[in-house]
C-alpha atoms as a PDB file:
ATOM      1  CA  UNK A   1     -47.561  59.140 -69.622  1.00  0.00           C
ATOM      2  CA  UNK A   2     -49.632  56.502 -71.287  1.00  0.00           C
ATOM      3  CA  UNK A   3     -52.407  54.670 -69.378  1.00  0.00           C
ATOM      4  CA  UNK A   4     -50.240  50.916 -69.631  1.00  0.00           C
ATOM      5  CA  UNK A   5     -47.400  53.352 -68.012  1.00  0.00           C
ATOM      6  CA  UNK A   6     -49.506  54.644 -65.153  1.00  0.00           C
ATOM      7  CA  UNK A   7     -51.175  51.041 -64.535  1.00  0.00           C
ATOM      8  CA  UNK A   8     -47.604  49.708 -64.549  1.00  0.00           C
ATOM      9  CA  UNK A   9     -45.910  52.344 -61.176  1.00  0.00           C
ATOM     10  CA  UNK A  10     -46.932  51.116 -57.680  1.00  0.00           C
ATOM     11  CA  UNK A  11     -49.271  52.380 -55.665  1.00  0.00           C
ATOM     12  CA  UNK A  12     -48.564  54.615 -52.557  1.00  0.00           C
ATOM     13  CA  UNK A  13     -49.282  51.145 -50.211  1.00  0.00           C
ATOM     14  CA  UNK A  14     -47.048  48.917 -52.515  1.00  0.00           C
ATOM     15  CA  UNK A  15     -44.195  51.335 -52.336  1.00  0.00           C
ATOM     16  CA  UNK A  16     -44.746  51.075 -48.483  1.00  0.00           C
ATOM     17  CA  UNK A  17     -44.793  47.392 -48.451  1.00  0.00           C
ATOM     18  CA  UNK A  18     -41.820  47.025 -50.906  1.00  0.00           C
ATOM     19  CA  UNK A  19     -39.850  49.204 -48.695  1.00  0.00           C
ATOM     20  CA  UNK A  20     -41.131  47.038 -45.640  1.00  0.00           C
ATOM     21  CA  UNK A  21     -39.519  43.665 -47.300  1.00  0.00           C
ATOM     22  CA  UNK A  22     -36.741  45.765 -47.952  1.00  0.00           C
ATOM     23  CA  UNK A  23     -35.999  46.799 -44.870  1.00  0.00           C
ATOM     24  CA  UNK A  24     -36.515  43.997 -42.785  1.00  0.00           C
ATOM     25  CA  UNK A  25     -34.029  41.826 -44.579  1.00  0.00           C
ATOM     26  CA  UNK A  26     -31.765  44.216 -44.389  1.00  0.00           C
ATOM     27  CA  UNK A  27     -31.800  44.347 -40.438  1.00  0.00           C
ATOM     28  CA  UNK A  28     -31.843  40.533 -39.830  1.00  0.00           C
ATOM     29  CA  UNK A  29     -28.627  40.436 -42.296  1.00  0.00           C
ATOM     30  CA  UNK A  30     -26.699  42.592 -39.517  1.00  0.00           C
ATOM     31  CA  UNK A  31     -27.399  40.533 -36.740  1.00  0.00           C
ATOM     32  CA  UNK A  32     -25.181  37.346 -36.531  1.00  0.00           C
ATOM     33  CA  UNK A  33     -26.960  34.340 -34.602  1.00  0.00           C
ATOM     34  CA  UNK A  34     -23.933  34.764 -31.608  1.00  0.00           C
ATOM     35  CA  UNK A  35     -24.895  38.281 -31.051  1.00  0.00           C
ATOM     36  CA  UNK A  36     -28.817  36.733 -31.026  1.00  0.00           C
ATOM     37  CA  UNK A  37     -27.968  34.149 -28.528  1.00  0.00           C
ATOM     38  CA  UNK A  38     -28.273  31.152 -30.831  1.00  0.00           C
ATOM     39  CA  UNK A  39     -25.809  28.625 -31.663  1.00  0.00           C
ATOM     40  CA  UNK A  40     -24.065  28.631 -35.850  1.00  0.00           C
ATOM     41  CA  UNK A  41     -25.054  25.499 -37.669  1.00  0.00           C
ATOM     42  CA  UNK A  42     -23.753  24.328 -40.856  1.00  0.00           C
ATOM     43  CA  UNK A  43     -23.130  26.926 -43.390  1.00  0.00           C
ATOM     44  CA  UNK A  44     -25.491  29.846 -44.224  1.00  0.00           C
ATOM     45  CA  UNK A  45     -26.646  30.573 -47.973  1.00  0.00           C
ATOM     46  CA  UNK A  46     -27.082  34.619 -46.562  1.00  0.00           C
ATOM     47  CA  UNK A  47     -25.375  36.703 -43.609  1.00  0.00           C
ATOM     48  CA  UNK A  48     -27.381  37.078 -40.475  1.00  0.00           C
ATOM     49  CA  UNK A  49     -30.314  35.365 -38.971  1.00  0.00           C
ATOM     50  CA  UNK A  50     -32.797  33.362 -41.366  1.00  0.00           C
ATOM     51  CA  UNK A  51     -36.522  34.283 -41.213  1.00  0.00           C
ATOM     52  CA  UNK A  52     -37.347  31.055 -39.212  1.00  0.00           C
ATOM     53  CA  UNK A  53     -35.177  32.787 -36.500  1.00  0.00           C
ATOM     54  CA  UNK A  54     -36.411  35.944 -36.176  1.00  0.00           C
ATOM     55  CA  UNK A  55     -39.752  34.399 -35.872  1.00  0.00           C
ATOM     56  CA  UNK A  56     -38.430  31.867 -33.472  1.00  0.00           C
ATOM     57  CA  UNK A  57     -37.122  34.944 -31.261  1.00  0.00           C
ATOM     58  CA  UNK A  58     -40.084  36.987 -31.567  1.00  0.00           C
ATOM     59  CA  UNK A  59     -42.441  34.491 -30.497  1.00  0.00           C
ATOM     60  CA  UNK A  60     -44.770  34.487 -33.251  1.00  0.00           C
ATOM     61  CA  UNK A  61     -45.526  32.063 -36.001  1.00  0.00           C
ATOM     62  CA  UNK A  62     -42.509  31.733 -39.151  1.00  0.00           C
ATOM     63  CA  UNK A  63     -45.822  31.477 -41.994  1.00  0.00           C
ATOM     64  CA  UNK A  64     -46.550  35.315 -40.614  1.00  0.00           C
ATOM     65  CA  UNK A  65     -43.620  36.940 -40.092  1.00  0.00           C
ATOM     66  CA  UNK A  66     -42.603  35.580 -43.632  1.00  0.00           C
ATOM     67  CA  UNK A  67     -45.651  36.780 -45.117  1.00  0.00           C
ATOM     68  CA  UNK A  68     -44.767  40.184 -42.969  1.00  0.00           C
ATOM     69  CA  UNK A  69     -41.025  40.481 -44.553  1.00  0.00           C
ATOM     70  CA  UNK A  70     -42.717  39.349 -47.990  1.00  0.00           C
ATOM     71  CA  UNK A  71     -45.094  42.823 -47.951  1.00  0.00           C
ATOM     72  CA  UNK A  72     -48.005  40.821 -48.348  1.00  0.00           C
ATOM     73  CA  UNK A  73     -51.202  42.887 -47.466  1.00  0.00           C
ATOM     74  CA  UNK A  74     -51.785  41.306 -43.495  1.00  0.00           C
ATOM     75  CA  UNK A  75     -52.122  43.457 -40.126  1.00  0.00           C
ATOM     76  CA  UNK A  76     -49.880  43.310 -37.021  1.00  0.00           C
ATOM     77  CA  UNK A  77     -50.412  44.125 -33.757  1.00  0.00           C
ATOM     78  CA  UNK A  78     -48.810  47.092 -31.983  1.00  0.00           C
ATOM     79  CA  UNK A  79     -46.658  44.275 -29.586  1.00  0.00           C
ATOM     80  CA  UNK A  80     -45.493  41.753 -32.440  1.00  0.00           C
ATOM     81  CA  UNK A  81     -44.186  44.771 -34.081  1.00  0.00           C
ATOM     82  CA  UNK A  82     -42.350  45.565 -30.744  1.00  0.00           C
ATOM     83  CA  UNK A  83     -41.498  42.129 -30.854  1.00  0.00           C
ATOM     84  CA  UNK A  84     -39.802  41.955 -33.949  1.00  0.00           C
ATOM     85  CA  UNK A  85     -38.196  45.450 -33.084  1.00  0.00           C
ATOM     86  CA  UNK A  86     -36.512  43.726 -29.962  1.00  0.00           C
ATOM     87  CA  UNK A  87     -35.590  41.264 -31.921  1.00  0.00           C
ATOM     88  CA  UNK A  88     -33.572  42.851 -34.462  1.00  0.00           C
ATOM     89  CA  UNK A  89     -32.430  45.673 -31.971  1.00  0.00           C
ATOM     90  CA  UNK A  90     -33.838  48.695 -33.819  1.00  0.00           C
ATOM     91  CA  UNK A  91     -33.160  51.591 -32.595  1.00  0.00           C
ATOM     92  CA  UNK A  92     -36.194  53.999 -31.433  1.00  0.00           C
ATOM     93  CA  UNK A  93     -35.616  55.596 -34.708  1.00  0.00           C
ATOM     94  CA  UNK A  94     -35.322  52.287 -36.632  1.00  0.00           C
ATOM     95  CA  UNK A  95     -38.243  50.982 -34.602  1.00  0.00           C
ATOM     96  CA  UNK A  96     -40.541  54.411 -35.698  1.00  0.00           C
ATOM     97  CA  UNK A  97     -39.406  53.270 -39.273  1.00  0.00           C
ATOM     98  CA  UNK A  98     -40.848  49.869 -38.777  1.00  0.00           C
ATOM     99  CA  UNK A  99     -44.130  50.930 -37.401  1.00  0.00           C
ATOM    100  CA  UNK A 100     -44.791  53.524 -40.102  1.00  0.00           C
ATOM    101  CA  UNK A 101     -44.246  51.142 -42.889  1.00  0.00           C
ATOM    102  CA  UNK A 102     -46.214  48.514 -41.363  1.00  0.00           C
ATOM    103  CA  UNK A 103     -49.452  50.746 -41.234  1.00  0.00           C
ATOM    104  CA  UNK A 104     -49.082  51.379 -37.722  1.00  0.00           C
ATOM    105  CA  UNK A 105     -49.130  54.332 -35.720  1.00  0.00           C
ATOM    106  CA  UNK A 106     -45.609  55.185 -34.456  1.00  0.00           C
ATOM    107  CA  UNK A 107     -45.972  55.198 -30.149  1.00  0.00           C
ATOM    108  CA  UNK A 108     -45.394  58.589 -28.704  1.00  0.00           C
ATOM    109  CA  UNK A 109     -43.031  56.524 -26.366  1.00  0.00           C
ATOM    110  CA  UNK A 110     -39.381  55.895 -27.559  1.00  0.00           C
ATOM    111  CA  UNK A 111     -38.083  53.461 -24.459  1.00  0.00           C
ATOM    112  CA  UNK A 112     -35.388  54.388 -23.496  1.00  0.00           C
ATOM    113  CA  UNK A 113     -34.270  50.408 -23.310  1.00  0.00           C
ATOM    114  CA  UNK A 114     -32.276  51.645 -26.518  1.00  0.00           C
ATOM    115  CA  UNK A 115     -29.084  52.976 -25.074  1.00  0.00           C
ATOM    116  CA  UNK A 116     -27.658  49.872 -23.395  1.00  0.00           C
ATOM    117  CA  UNK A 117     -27.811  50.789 -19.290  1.00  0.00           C
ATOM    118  CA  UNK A 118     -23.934  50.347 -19.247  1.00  0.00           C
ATOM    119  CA  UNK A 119     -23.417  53.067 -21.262  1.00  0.00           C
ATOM    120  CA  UNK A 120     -25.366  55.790 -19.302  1.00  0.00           C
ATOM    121  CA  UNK A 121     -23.728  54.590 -16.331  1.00  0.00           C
ATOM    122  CA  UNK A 122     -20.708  55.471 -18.015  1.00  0.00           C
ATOM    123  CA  UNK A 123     -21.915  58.819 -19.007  1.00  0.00           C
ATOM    124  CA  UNK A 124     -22.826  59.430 -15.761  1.00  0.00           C
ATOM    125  CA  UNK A 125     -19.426  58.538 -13.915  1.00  0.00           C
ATOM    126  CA  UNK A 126     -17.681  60.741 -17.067  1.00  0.00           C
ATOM    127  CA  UNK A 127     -19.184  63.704 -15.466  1.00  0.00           C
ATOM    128  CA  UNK A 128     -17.547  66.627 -15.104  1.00  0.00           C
ATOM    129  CA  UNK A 129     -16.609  66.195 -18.997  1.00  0.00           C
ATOM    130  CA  UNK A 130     -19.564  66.297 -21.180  1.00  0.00           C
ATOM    131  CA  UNK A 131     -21.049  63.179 -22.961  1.00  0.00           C
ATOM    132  CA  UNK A 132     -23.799  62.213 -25.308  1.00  0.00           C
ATOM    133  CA  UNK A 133     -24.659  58.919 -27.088  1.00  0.00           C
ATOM    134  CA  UNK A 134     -25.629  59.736 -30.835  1.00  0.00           C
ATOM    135  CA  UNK A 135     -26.687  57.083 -33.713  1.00  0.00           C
ATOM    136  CA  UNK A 136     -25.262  56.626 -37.186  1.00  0.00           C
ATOM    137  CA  UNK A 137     -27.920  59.596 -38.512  1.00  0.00           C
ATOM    138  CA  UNK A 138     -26.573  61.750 -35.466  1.00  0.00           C
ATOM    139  CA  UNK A 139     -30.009  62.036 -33.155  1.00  0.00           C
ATOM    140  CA  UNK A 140     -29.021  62.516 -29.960  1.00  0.00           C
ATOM    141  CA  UNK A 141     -29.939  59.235 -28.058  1.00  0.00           C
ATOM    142  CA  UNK A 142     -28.546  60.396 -24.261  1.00  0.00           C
ATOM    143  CA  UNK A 143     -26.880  62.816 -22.732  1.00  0.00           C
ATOM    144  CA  UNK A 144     -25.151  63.634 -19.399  1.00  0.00           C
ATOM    145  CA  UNK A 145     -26.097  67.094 -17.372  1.00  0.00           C
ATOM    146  CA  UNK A 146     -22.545  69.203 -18.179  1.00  0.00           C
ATOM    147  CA  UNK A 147     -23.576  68.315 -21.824  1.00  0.00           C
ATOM    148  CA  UNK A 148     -27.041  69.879 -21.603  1.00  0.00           C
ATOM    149  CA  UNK A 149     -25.077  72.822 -19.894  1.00  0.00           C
ATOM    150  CA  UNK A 150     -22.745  72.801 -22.535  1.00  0.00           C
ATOM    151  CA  UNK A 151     -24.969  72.614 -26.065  1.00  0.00           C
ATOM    152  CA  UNK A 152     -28.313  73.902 -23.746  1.00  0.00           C
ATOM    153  CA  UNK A 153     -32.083  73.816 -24.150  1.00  0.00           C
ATOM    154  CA  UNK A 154     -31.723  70.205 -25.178  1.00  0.00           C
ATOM    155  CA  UNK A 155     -34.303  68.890 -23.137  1.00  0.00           C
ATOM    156  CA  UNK A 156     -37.002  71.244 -24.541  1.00  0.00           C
ATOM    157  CA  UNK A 157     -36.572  70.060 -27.787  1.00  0.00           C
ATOM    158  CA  UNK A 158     -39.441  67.459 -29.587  1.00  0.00           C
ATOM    159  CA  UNK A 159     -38.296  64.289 -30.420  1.00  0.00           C
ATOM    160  CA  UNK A 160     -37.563  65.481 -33.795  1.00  0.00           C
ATOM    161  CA  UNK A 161     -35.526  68.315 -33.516  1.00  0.00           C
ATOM    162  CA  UNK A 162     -32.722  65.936 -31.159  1.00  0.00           C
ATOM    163  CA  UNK A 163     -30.170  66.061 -33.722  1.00  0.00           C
ATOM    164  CA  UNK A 164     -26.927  67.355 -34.276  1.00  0.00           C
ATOM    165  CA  UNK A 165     -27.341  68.316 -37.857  1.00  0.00           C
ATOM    166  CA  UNK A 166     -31.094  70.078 -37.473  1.00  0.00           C
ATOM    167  CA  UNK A 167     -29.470  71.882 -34.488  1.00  0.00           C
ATOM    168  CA  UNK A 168     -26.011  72.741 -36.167  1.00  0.00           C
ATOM    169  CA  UNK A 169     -28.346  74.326 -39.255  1.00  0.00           C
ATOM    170  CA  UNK A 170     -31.160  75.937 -37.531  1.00  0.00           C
ATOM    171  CA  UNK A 171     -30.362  76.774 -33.797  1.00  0.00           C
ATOM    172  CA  UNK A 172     -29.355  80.243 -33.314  1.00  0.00           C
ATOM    173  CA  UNK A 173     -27.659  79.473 -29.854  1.00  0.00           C
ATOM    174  CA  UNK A 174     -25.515  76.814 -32.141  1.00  0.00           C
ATOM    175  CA  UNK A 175     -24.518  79.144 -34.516  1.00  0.00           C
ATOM    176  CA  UNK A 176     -23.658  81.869 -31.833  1.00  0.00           C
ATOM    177  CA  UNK A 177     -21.693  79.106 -29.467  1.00  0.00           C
ATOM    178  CA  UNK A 178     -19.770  77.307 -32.133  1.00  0.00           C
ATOM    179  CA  UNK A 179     -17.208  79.511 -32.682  1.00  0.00           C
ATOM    180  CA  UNK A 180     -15.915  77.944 -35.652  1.00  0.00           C
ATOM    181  CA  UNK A 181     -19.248  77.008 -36.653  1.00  0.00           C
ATOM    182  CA  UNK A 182     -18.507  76.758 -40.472  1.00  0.00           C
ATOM    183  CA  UNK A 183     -15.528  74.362 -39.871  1.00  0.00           C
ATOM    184  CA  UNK A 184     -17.980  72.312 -37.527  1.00  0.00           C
ATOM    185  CA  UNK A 185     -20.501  72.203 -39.976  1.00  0.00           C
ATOM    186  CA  UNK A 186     -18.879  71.129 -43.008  1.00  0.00           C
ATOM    187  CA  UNK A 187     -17.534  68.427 -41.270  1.00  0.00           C
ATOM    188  CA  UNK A 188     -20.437  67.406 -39.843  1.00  0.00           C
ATOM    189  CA  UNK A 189     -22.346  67.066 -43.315  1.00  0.00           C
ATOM    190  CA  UNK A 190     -19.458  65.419 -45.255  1.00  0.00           C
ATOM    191  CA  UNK A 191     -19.724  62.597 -42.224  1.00  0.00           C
ATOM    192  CA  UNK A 192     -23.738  62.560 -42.580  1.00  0.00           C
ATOM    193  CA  UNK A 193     -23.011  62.040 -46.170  1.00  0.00           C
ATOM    194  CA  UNK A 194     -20.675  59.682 -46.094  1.00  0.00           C
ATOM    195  CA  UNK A 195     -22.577  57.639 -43.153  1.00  0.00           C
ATOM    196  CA  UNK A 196     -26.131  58.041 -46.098  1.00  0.00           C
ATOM    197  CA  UNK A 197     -24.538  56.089 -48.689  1.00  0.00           C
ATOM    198  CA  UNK A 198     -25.551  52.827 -46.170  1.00  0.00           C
ATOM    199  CA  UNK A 199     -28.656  53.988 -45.835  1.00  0.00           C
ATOM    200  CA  UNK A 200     -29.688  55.956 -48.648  1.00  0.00           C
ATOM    201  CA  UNK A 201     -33.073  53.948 -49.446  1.00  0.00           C
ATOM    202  CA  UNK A 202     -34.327  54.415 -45.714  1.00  0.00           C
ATOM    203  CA  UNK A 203     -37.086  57.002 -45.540  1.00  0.00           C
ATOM    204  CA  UNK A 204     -36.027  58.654 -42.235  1.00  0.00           C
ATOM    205  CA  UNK A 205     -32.679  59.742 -43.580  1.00  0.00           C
ATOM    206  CA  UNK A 206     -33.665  60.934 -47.023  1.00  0.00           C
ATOM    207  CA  UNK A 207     -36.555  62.726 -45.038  1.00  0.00           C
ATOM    208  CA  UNK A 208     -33.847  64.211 -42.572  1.00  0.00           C
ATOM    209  CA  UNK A 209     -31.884  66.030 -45.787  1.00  0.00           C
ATOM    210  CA  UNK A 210     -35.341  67.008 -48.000  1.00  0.00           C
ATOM    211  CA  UNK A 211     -36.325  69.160 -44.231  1.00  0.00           C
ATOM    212  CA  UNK A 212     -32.425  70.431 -44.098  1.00  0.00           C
ATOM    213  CA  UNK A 213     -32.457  71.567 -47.839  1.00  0.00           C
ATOM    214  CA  UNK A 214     -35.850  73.541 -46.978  1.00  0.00           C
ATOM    215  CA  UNK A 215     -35.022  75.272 -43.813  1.00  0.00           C
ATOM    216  CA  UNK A 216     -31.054  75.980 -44.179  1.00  0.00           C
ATOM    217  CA  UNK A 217     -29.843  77.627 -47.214  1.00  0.00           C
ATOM    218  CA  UNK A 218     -26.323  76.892 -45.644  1.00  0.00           C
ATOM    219  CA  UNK A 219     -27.026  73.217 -45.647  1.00  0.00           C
ATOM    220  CA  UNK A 220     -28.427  73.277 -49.410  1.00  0.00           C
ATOM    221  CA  UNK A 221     -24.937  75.007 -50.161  1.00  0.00           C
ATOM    222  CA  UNK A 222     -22.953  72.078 -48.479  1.00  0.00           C
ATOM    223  CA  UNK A 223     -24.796  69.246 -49.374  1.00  0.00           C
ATOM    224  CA  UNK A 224     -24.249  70.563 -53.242  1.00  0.00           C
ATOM    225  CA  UNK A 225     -20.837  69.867 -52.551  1.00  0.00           C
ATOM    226  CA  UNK A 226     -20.961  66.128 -52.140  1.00  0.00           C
ATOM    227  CA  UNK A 227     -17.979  66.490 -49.746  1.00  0.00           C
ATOM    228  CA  UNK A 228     -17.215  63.506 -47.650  1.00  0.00           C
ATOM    229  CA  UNK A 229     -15.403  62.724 -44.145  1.00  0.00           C
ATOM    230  CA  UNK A 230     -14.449  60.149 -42.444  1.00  0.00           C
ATOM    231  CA  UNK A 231     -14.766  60.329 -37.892  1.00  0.00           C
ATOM    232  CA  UNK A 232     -12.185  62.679 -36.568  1.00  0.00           C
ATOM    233  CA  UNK A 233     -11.237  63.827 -33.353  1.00  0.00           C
ATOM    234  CA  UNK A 234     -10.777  67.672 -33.060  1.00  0.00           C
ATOM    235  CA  UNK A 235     -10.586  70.950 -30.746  1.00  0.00           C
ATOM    236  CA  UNK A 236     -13.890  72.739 -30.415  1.00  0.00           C
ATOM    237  CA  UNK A 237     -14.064  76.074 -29.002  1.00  0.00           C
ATOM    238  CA  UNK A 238     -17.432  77.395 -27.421  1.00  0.00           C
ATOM    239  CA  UNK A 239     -18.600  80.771 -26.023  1.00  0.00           C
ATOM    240  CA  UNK A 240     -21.006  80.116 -23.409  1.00  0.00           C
ATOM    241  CA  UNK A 241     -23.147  82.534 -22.297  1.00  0.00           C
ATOM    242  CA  UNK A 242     -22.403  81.826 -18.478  1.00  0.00           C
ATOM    243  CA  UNK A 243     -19.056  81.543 -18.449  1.00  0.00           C
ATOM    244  CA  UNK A 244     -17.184  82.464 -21.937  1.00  0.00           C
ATOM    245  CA  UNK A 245     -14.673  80.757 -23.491  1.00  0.00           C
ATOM    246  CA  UNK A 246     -14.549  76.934 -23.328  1.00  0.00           C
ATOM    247  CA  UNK A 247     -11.727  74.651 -25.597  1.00  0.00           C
ATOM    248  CA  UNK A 248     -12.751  71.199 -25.764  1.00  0.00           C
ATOM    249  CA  UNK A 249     -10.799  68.337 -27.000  1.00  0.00           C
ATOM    250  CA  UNK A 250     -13.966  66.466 -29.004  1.00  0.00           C
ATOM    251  CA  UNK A 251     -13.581  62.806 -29.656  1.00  0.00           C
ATOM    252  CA  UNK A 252     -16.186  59.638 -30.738  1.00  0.00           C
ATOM    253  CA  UNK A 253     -15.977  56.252 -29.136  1.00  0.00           C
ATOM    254  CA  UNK A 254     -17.667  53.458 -31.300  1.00  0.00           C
ATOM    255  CA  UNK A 255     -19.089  50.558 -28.976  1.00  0.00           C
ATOM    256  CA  UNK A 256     -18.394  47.768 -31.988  1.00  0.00           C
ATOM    257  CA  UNK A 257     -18.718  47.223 -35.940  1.00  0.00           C
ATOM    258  CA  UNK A 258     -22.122  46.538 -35.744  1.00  0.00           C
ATOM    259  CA  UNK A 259     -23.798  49.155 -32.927  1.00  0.00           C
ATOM    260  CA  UNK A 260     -24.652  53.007 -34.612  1.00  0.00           C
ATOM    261  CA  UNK A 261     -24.328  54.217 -31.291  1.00  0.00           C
ATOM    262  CA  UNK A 262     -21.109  56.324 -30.271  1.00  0.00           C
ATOM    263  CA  UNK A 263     -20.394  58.419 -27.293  1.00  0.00           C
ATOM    264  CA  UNK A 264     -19.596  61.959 -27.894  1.00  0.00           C
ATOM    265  CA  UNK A 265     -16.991  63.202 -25.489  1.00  0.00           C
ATOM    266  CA  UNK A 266     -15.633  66.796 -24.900  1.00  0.00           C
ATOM    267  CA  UNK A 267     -12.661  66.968 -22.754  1.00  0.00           C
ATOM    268  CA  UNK A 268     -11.200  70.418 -21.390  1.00  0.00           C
ATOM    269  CA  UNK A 269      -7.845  71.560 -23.081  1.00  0.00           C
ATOM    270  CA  UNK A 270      -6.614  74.023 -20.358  1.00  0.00           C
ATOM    271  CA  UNK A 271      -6.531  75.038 -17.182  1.00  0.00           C
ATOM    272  CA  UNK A 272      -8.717  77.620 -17.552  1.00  0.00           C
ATOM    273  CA  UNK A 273     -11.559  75.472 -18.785  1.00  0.00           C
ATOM    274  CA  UNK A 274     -11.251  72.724 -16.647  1.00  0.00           C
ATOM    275  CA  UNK A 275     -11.878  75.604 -13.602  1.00  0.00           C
ATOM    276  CA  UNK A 276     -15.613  76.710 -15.468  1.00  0.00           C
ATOM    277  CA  UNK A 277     -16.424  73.195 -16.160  1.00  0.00           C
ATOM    278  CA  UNK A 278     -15.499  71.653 -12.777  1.00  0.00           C
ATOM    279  CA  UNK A 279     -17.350  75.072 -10.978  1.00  0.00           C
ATOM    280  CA  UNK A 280     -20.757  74.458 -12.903  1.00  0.00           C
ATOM    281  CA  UNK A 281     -20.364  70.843 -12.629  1.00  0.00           C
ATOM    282  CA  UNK A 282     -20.305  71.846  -8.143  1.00  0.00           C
ATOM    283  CA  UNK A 283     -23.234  74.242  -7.821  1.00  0.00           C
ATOM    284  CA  UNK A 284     -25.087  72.455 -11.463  1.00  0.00           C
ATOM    285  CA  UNK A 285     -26.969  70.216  -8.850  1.00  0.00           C
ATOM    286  CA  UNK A 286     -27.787  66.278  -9.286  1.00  0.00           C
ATOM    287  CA  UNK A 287     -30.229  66.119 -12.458  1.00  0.00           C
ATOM    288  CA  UNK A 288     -30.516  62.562 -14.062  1.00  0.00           C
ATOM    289  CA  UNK A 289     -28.769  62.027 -17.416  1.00  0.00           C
ATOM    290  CA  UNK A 290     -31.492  62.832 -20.313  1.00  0.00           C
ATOM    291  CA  UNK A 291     -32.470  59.780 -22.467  1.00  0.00           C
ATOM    292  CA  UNK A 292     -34.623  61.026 -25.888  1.00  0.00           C
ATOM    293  CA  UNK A 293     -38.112  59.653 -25.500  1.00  0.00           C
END
């Protein structure tokens, strides 16, 4: 590579601030000014809200948050990037995104504040049937106690390792419980790859496959495949170590066009199931519905 070449590629912190602009526009596009409270005036040269809104709504000044979305080299403050996350409802995973491309140290915190309190309410009140809220990229956001009995160990897991895909390709109690486990799988990365081509240029999910590719060979040997799928409601069957067979009627609720969260629901087929998960669900005691933090 010549030195004009070299001189001419980015540097590591101009990548990060490209990606910054980048990303911000692309979450004030999604939200519509009726979902953000505010009232539609005249017509609109670009979908969602305008900077001078988002600035408006964070309560900070429109010359800095536009220099913010432009990637110009200025620091922010731990609670205007909050601010701005709030604003444009990032997820905690979204939110983590924001802070590391701002320069900022990601809190060890995720609030909770995420999963709307209506739908953990529900969760709770769907109890004996299982339940967990997952996002577009399939991290496990919530989850109701039968469900932490069902999948188990859940709650001992970092931050990281909360998702369906990491836990379908390296858990050894996943592998052994699944009892179709390859079906499960290869629907589960045709949806993940299907669900990427949105978000393709977004660091968290391309970082998500590079750690899959390393640490599963059987996820290297699916994603080569470049099969896609599209949601689907099916029968999963489970051997739990407690209480053996379970058949489960799995089906995904969206909560609108615009959320990434759905709630994962697992319903029992039979008689016989509906007996184990009814009996746990009597002596499992009263432990509070597990939010990812």
């Amino acid at each position: 590579m010549s030195l004009e070449a070299r001189r001419a590629e980015p540097t590591d912190e101009q990548a990060r601030r490209r990606e910054l602009t980048s990303f911000l526009r692309s979450r004030r596009e999604r939200i519509s000014p009726e979902q953000a409270g505010l009232p539609r005036t005249g017509r609109r040269r670009t979908p969602g809200l305008r900077r001078e809104e988002v600035a408006h709504l964070a309560g900070m000044g429109v010359t800095w948050y536009t220099w913010l979305e432009q990637g110009r080299d200025i620091k922010v403050s731990e609670p205007v990037l909050a601010a701005i996350a709030r604003t444009l409802r990032l997820d905690q995973y979204e939110r983590a995104h924001l802070y590391t491309l701002a320069g900022h140290p990601v809190p060890r915190e995720h609030d909770s504040a995420d999963v709307p309190r209506a739908l953990l309410v529900m969760m709770r009140q769907l109890e004996p049937i299982p339940a967990a809220l997952i996002n577009a990229r399939f991290d496990l956001l919530a989850y109701n106690r039968t469900y932490e009995w069902l999948v188990g160990g859940i709650g001992d897991l970092s931050f990281e390792d909360r998702n369906w895909l990491v836990l379908m390709f390296t858990s050894p109690r996943w592998r052994t419980t699944l009892l179709d486990w390859e079906d499960a799988a290869v629907r589960l990365v045709g949806r993940f790859r299907s669900g990427m081509a949105e978000h393709a240029a977004e660091s968290g999910w391309k970082s998500l496959v590079t750690r899959l590719r390393q640490e599963s060979a059987d996820f290297e040997r699916l994603w080569g495949q470049h099969a896609v799928r599209g949601p689907e409601n099916f029968t999963k069957r489970f051997l739990h170590p407690e209480v053996g067979l379970l058949t489960l009627d799995y089906t995904q609720l969206s909560f609108g066009e615009r959320s990434a969260i759905k709630l994962a629901t697992y319903t029992p087929v039979d008689d016989e199931t509906w007996s184990k998960v009814t009996g746990w669900s009597v002596r499992g005691g009263q432990e509070e519905i597990g939010v990812v933090r």
